[in-house]
PDB file of N, CA and C in Angstrom:
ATOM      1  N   UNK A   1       0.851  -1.170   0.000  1.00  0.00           N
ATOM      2  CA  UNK A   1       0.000   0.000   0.000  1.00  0.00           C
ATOM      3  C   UNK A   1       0.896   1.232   0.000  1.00  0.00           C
ATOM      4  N   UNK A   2       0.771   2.428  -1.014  1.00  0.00           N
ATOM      5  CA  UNK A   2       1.244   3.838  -0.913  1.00  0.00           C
ATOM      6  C   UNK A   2       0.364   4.261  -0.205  1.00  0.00           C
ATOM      7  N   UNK A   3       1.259   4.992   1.118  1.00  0.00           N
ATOM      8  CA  UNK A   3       0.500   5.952   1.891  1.00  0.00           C
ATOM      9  C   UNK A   3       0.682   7.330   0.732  1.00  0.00           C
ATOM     10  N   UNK A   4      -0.678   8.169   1.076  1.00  0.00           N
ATOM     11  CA  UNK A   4      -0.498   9.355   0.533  1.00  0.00           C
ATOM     12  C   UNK A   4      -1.465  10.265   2.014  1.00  0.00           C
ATOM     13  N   UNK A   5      -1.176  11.582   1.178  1.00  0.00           N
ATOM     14  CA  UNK A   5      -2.570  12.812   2.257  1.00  0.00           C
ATOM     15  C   UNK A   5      -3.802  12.333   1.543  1.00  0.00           C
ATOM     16  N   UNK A   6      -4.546  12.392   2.368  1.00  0.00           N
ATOM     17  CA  UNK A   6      -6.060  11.807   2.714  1.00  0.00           C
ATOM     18  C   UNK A   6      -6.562  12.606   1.861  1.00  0.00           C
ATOM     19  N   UNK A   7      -6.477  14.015   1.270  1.00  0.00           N
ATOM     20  CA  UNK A   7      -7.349  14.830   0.413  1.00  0.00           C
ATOM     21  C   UNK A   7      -7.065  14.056  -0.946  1.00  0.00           C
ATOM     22  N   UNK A   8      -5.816  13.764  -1.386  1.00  0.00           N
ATOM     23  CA  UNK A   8      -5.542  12.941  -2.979  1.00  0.00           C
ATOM     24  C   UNK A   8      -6.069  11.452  -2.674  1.00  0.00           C
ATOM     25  N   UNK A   9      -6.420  10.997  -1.707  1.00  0.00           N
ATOM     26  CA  UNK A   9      -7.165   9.328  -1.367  1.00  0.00           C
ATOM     27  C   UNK A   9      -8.584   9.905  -1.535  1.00  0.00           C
ATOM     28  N   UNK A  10      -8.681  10.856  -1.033  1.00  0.00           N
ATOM     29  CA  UNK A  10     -10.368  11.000  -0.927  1.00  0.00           C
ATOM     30  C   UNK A  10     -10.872  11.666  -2.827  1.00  0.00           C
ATOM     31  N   UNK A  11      -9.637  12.179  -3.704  1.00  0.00           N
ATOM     32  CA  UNK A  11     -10.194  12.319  -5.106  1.00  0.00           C
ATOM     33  C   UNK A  11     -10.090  11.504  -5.254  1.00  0.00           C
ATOM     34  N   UNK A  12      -9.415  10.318  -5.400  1.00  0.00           N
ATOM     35  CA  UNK A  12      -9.239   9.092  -5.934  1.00  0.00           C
ATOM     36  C   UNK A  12     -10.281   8.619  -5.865  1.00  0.00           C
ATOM     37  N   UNK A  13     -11.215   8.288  -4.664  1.00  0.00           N
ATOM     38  CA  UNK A  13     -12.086   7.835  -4.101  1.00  0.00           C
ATOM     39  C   UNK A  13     -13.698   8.488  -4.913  1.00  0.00           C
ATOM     40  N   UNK A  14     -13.456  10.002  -4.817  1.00  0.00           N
ATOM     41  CA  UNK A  14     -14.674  10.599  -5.392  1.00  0.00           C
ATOM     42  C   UNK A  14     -14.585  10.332  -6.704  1.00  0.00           C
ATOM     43  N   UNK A  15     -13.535   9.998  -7.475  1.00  0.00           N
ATOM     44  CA  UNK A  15     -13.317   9.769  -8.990  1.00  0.00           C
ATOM     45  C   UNK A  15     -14.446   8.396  -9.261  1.00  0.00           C
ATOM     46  N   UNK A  16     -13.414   7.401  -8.547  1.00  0.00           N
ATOM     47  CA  UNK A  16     -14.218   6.427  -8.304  1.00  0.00           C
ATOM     48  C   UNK A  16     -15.802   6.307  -7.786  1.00  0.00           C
ATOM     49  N   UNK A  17     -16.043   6.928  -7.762  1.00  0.00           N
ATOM     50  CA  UNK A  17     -17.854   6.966  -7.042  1.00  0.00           C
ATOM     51  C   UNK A  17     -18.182   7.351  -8.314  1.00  0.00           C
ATOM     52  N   UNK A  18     -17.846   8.507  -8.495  1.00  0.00           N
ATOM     53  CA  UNK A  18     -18.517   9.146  -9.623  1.00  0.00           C
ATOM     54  C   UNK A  18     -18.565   7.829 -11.159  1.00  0.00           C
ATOM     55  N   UNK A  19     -17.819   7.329 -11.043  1.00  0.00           N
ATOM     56  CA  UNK A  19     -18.083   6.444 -12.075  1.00  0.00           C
ATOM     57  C   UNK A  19     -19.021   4.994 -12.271  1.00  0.00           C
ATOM     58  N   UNK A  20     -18.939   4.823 -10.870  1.00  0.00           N
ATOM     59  CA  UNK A  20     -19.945   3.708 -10.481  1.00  0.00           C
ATOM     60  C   UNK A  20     -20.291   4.074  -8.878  1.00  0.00           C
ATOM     61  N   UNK A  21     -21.707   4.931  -8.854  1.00  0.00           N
ATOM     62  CA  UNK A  21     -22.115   4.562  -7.632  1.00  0.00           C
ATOM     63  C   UNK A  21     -22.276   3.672  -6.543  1.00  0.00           C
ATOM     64  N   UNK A  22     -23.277   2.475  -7.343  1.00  0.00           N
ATOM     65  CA  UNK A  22     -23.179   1.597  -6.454  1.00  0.00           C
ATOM     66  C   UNK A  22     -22.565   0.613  -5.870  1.00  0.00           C
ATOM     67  N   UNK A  23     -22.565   0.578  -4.681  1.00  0.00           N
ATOM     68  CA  UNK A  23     -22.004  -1.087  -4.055  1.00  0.00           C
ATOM     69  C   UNK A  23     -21.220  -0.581  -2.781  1.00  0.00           C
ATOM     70  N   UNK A  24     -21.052   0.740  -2.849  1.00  0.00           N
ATOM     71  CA  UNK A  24     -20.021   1.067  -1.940  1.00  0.00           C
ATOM     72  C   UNK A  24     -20.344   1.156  -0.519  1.00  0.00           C
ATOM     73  N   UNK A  25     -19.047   0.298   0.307  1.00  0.00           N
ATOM     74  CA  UNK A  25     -19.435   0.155   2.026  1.00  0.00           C
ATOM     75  C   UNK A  25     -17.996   1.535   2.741  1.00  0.00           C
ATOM     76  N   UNK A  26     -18.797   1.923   3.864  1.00  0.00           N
ATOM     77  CA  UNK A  26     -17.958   2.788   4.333  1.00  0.00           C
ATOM     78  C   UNK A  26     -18.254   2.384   5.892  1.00  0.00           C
ATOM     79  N   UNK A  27     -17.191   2.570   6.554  1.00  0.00           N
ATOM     80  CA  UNK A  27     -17.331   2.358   7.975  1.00  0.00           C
ATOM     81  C   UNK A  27     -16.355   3.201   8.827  1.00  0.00           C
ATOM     82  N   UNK A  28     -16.338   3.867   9.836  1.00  0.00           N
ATOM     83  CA  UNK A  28     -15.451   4.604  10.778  1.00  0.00           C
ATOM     84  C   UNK A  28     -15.968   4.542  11.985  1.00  0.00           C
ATOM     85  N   UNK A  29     -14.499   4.676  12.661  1.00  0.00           N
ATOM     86  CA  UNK A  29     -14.597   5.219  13.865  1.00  0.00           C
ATOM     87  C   UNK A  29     -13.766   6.297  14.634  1.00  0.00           C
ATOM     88  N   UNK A  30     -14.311   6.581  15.723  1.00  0.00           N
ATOM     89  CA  UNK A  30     -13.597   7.911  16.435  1.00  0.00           C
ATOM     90  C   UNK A  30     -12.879   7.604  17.604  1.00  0.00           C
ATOM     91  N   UNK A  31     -11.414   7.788  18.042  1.00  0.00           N
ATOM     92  CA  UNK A  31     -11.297   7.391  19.415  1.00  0.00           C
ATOM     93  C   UNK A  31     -10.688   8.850  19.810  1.00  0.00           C
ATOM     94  N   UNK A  32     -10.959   9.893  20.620  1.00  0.00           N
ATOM     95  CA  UNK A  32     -10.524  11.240  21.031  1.00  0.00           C
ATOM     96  C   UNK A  32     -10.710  12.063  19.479  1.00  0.00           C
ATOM     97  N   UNK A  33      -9.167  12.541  19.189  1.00  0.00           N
ATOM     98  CA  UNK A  33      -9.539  13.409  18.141  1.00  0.00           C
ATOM     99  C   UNK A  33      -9.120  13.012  16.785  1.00  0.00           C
ATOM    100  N   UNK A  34      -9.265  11.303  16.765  1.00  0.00           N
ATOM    101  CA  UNK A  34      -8.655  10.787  15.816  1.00  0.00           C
ATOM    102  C   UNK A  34      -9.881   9.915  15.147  1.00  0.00           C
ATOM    103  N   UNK A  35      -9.479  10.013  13.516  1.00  0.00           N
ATOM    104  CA  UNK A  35     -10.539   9.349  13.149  1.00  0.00           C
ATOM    105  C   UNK A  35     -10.071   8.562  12.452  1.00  0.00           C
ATOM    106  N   UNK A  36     -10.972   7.056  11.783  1.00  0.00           N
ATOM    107  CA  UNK A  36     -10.399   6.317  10.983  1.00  0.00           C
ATOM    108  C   UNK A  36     -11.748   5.965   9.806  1.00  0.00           C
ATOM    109  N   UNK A  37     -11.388   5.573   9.001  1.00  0.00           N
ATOM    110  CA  UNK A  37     -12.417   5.443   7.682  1.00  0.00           C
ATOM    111  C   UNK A  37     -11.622   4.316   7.234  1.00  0.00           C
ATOM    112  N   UNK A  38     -12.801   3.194   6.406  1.00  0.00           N
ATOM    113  CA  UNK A  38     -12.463   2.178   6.168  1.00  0.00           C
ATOM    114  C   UNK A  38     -13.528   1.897   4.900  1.00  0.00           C
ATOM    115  N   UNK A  39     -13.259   2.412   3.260  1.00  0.00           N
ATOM    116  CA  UNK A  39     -13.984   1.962   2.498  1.00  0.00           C
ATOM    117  C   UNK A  39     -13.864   1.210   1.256  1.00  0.00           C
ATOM    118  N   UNK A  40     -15.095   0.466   0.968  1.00  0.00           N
ATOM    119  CA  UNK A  40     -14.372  -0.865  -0.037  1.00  0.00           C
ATOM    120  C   UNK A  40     -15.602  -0.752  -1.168  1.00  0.00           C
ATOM    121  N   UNK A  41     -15.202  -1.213  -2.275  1.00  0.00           N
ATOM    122  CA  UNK A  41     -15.814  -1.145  -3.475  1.00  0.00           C
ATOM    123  C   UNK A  41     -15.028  -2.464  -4.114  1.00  0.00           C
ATOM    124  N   UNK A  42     -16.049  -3.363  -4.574  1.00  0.00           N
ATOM    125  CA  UNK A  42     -15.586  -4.291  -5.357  1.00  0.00           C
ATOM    126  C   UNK A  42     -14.191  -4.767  -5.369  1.00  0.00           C
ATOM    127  N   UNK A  43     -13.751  -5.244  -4.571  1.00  0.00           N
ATOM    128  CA  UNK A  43     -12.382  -5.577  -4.315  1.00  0.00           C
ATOM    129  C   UNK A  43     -11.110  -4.934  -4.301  1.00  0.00           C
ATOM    130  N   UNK A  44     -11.817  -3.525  -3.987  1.00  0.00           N
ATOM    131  CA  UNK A  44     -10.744  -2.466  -3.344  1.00  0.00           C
ATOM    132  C   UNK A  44     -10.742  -1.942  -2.261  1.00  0.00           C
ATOM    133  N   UNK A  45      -9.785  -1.452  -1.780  1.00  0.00           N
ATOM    134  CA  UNK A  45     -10.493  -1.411  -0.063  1.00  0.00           C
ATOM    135  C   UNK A  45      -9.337  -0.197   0.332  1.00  0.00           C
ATOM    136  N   UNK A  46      -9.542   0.775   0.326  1.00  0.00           N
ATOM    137  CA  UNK A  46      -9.491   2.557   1.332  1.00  0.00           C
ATOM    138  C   UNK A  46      -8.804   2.379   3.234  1.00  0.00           C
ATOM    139  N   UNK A  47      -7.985   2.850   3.171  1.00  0.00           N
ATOM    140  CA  UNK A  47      -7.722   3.324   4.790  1.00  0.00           C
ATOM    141  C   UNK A  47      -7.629   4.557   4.695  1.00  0.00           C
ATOM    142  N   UNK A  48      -8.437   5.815   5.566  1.00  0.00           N
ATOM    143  CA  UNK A  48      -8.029   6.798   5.808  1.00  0.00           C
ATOM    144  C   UNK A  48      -8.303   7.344   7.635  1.00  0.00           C
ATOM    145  N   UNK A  49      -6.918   7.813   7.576  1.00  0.00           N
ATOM    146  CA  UNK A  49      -6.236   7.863   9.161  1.00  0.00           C
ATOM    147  C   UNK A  49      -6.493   9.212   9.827  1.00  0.00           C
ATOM    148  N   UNK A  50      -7.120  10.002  10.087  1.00  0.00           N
ATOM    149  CA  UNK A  50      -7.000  11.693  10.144  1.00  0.00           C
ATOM    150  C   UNK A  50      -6.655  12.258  11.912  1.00  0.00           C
ATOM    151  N   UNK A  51      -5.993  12.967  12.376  1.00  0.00           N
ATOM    152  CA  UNK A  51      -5.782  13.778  13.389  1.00  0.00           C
ATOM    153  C   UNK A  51      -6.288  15.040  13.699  1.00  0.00           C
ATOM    154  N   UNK A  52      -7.558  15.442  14.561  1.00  0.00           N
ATOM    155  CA  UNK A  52      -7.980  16.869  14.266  1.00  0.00           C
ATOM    156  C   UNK A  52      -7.463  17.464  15.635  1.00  0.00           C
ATOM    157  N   UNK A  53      -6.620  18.410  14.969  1.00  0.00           N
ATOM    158  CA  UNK A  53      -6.134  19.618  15.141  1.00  0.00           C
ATOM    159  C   UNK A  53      -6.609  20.645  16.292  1.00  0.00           C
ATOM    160  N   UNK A  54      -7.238  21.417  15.805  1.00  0.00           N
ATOM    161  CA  UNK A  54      -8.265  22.186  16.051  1.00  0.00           C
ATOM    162  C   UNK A  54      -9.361  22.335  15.324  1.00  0.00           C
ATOM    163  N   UNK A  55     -10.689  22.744  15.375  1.00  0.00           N
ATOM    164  CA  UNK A  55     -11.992  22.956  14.819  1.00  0.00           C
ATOM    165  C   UNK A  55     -11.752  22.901  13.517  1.00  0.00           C
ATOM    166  N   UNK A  56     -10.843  23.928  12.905  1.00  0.00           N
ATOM    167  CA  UNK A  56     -10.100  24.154  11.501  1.00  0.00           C
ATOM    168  C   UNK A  56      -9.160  23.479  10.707  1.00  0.00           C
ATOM    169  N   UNK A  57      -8.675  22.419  11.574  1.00  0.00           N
ATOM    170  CA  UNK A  57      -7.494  22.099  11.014  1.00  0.00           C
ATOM    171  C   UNK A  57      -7.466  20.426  11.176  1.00  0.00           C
ATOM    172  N   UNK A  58      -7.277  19.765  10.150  1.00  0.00           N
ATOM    173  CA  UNK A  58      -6.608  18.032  10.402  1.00  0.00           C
ATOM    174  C   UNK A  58      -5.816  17.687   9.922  1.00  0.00           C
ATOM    175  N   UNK A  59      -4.929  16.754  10.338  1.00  0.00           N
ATOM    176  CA  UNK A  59      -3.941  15.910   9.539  1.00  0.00           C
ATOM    177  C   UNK A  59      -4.513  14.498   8.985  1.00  0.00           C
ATOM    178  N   UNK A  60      -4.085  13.900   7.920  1.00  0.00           N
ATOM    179  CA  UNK A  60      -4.368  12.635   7.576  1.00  0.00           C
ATOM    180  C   UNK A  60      -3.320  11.786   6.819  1.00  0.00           C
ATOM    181  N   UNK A  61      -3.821  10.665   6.557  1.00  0.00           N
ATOM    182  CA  UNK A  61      -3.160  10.156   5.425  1.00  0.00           C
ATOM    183  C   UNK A  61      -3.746   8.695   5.212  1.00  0.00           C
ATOM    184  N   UNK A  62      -3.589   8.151   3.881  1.00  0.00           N
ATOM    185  CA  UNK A  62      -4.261   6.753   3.366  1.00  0.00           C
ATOM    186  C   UNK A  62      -3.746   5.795   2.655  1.00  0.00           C
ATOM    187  N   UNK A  63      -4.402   5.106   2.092  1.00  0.00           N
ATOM    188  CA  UNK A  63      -3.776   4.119   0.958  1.00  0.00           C
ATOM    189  C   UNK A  63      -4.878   3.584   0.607  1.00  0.00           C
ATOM    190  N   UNK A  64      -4.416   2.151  -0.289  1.00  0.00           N
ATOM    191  CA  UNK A  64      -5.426   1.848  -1.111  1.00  0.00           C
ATOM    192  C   UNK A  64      -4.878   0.213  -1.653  1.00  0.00           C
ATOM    193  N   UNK A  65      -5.454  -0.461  -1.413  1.00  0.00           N
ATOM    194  CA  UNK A  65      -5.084  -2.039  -1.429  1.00  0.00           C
ATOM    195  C   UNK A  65      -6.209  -2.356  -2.636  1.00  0.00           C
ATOM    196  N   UNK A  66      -5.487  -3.338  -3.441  1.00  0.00           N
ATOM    197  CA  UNK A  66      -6.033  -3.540  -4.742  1.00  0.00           C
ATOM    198  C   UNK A  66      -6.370  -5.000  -4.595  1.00  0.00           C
TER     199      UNK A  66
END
């Protein structure tokens, strides 16, 4: 898996939607100010990791297993 920042995982991701809506599973969770996202489409499958900051601000990062 290439880790990348979570904003170029998440176009990747919207690219992908946009071309085939359906089928897609998404799941997360929160522990303090950290979040995790976990989504899969037809035998691809999304990690995205994020750190919030403040109100304004997060860090992230993802990948993408084929």
């Amino acid at each position: 898996m290439k880790i990348k920042e979570d904003e170029k995982i998440l176009d990747e991701i919207i690219e992908e939607y946009n071309k085939d809506p359906e089928g897609w599973k998404v799941s997360g969770s929160r522990k303090g100010s950290r979040l995790d996202f976990y989504i899969t489409k037809k035998g691809k499958f999304w990690q995205l990791k994020s750190e919030i900051i403040n109100p304004y601000k997060k860090i992230g990062d993802g990948g993408k297993i084929k």
